[in-house]
Protein backbone atom coordinates (compact mmCIF):
# COMPACT_ATOMS: atom_id res chain seq x y z
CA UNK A 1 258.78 51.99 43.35
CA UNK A 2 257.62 55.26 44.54
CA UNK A 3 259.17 55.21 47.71
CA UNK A 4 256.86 54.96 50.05
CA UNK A 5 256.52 52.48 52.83
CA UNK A 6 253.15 50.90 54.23
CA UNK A 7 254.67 48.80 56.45
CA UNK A 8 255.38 49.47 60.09
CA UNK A 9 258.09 46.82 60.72
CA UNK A 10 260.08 47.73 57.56
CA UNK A 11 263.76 47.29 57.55
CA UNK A 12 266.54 49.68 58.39
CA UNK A 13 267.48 49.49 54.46
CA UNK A 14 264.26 50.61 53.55
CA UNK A 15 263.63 53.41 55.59
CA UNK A 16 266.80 54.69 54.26
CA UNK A 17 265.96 54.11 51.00
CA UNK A 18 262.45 55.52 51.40
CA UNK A 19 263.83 58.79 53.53
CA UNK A 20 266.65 59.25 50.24
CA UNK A 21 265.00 61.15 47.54
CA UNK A 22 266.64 62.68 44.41
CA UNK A 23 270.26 62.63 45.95
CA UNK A 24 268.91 64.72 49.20
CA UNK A 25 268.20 62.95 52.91
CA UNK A 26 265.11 64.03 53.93
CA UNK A 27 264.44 63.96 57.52
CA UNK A 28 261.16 63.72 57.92
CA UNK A 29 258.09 63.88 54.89
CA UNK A 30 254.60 64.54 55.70
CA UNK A 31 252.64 62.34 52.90
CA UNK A 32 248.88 62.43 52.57
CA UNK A 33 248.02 58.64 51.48
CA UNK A 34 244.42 59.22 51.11
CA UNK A 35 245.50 62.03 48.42
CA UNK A 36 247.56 60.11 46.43
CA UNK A 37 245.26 56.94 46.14
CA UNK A 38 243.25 55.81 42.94
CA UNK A 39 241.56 52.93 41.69
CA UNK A 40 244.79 51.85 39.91
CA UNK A 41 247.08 52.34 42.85
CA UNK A 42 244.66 50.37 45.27
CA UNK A 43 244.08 47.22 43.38
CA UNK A 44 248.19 47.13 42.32
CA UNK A 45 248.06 48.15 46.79
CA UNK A 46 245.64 45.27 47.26
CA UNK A 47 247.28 42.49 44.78
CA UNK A 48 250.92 43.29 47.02
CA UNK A 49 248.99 42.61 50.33
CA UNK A 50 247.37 39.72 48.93
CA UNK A 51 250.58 38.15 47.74
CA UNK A 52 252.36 38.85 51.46
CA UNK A 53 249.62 37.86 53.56
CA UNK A 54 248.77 33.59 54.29
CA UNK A 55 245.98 34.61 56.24
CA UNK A 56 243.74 35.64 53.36
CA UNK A 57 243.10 33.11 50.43
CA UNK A 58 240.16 35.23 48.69
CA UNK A 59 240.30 35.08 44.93
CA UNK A 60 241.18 38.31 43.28
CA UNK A 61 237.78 38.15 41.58
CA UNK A 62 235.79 39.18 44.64
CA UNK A 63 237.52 42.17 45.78
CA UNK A 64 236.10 44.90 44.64
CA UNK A 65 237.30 48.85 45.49
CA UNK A 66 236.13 52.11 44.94
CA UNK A 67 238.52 55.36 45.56
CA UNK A 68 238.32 57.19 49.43
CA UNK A 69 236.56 60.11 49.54
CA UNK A 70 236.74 61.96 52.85
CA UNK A 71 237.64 59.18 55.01
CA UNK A 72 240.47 56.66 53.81
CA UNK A 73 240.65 54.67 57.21
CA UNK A 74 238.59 51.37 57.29
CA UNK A 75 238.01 51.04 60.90
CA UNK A 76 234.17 51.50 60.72
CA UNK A 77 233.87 48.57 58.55
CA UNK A 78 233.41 45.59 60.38
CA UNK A 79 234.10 42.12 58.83
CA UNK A 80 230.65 40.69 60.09
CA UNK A 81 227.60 43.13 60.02
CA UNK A 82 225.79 41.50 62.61
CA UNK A 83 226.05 42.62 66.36
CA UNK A 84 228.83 41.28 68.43
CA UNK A 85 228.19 38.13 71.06
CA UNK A 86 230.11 38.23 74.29
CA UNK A 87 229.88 34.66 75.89
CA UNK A 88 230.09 36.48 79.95
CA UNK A 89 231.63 38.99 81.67
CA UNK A 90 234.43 38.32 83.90
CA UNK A 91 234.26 40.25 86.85
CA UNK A 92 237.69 40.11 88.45
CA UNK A 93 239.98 43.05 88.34
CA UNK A 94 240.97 43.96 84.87
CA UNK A 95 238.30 41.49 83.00
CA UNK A 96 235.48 44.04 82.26
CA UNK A 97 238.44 46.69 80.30
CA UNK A 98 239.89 43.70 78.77
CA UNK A 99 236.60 42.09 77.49
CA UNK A 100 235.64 45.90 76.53
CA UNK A 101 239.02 45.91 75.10
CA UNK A 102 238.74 42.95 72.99
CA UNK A 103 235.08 44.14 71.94
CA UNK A 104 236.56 46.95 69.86
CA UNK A 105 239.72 45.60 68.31
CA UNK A 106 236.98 42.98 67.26
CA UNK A 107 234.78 45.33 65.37
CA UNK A 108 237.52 47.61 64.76
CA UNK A 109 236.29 50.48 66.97
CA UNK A 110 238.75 53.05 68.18
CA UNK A 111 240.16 52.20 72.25
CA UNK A 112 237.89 54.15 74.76
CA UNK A 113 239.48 56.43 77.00
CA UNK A 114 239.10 56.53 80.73
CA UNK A 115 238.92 59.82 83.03
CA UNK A 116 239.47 58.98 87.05
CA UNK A 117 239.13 61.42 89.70
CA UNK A 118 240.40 61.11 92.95
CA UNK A 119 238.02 61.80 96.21
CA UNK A 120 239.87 62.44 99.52
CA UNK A 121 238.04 62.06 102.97
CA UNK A 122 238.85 62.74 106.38
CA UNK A 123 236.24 59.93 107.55
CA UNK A 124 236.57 56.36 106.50
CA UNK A 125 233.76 55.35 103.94
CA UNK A 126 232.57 51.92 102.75
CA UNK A 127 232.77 50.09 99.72
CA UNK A 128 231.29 47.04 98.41
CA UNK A 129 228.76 44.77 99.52
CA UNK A 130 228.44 41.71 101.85
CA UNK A 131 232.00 40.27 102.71
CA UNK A 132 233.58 42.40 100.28
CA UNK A 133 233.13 45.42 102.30
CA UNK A 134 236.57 47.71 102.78
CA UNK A 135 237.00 51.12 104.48
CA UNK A 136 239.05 53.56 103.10
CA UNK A 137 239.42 57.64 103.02
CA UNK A 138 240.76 57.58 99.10
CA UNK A 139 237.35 56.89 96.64
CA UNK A 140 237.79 56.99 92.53
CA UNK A 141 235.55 57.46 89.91
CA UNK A 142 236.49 56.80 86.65
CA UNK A 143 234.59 58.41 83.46
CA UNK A 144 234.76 56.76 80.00
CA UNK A 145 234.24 57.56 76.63
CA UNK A 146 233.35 55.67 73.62
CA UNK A 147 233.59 56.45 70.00
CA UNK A 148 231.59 54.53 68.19
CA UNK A 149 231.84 55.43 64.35
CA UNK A 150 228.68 56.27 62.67
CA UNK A 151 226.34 56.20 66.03
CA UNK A 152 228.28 58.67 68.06
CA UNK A 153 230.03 59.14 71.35
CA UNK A 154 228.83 57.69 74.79
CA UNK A 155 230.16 58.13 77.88
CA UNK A 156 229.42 56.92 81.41
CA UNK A 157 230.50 57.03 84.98
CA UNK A 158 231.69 54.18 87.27
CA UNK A 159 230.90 53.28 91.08
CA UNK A 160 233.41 54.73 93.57
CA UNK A 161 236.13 52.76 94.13
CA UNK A 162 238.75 52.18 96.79
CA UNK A 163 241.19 51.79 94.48
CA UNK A 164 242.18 53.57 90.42
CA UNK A 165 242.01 49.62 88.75
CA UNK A 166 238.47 48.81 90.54
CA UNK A 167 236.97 51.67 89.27
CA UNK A 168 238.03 52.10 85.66
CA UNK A 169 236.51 48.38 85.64
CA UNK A 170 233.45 49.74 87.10
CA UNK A 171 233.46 52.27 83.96
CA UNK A 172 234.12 49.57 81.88
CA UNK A 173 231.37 47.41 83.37
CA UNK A 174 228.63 50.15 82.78
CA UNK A 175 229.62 51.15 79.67
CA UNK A 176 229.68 47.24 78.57
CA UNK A 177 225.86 47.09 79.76
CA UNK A 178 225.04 50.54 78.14
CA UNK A 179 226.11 48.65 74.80
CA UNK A 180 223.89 46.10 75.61
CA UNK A 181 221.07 48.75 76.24
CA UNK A 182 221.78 50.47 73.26
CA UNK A 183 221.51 47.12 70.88
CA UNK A 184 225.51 47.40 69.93
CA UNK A 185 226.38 44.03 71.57
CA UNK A 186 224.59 40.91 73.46
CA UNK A 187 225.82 39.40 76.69
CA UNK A 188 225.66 36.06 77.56
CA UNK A 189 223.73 34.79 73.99
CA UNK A 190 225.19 31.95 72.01
């Protein structure tokens, strides 16, 4: 209708057909969607998703919108108010980034991003504890940062590592418990 595709996945024919205005190809248009949105155009929006999507049976009765002001994204609106539960932790390589990870695509917080810094020796050092102790002369300490919308920013530091994977899950790990300090999620509740 007014050419202009919400869809990521849309078909070769519509692309075309979107890029094709008044007789002229364009290659490329920069549109501003939160510009161009009212109250009409997001229920009519909102009645279209509702008719594709299975997933959602909600009557259109208890929808309600109201028209974006500065910010048009909805990622700081989570679907349950109430502060996240993860079940445990699992500490094998990769589990703390992955259950960090899964945290916020749950309540639809933006991915954190990871720093790691490389530490080169000319004497062998020691990491871990009991029988997982290793030598190595390469240590790496990963930084993360967290943007959590409408608290702020965090960021923490990781153990040194003997290896890049290890220590972006030690980041991962610390930030998880920081969380936890700061009342954003519970570990191990029920």
């Amino acid at each position: 209708k007014r050419g202009i595709v919400f869809s990521r996945s849309a078909s070769k024919k519509r692309k075309l057909d979107a890029d094709h205005i008044d007789g002229s190809t364009a290659s490329y248009m920069e549109i501003d969607v939160c510009d161009q949105l009212t109250d009409e155009n997001l229920s009519e929006l909102a009645i279209n998703k509702r008719r594709k999507s299975t997933e959602d049976q909600v009557p259109p009765e208890s929808t309600s919108f109201s028209s974006p002001t500065n910010d048009c994204s909805n990622k700081d609106r989570s679907p349950n108010s109430g502060t996240p539960v993860i079940a445990t932790i699992n500490t094998k390589k990769g589990g703390p980034r992955t259950t960090l990870f899964e945290l916020c695509k749950k309540v639809q917080w933006p991915m954190p991003t990871f720093n790691s810094t490389e530490n080169k020796s000319r004497s062998p050092i020691e990491f871990g504890e009991g029988s997982e102790i290793r030598n190595g002369f390469n240590s790496f300490v990963s930084r993360i940062s967290l943007h959590i919308p409408k608290f702020g920013s965090m960021e923490c530091t990781g153990d040194a590592r003997a290896d890049k994977k290890s220590a972006l899950d030690s980041a991962a790990l610390v930030m998880l418990y920081e969380l936890e300090r700061q009342g954003k999620l519970v570990i191990g509740g029920s």
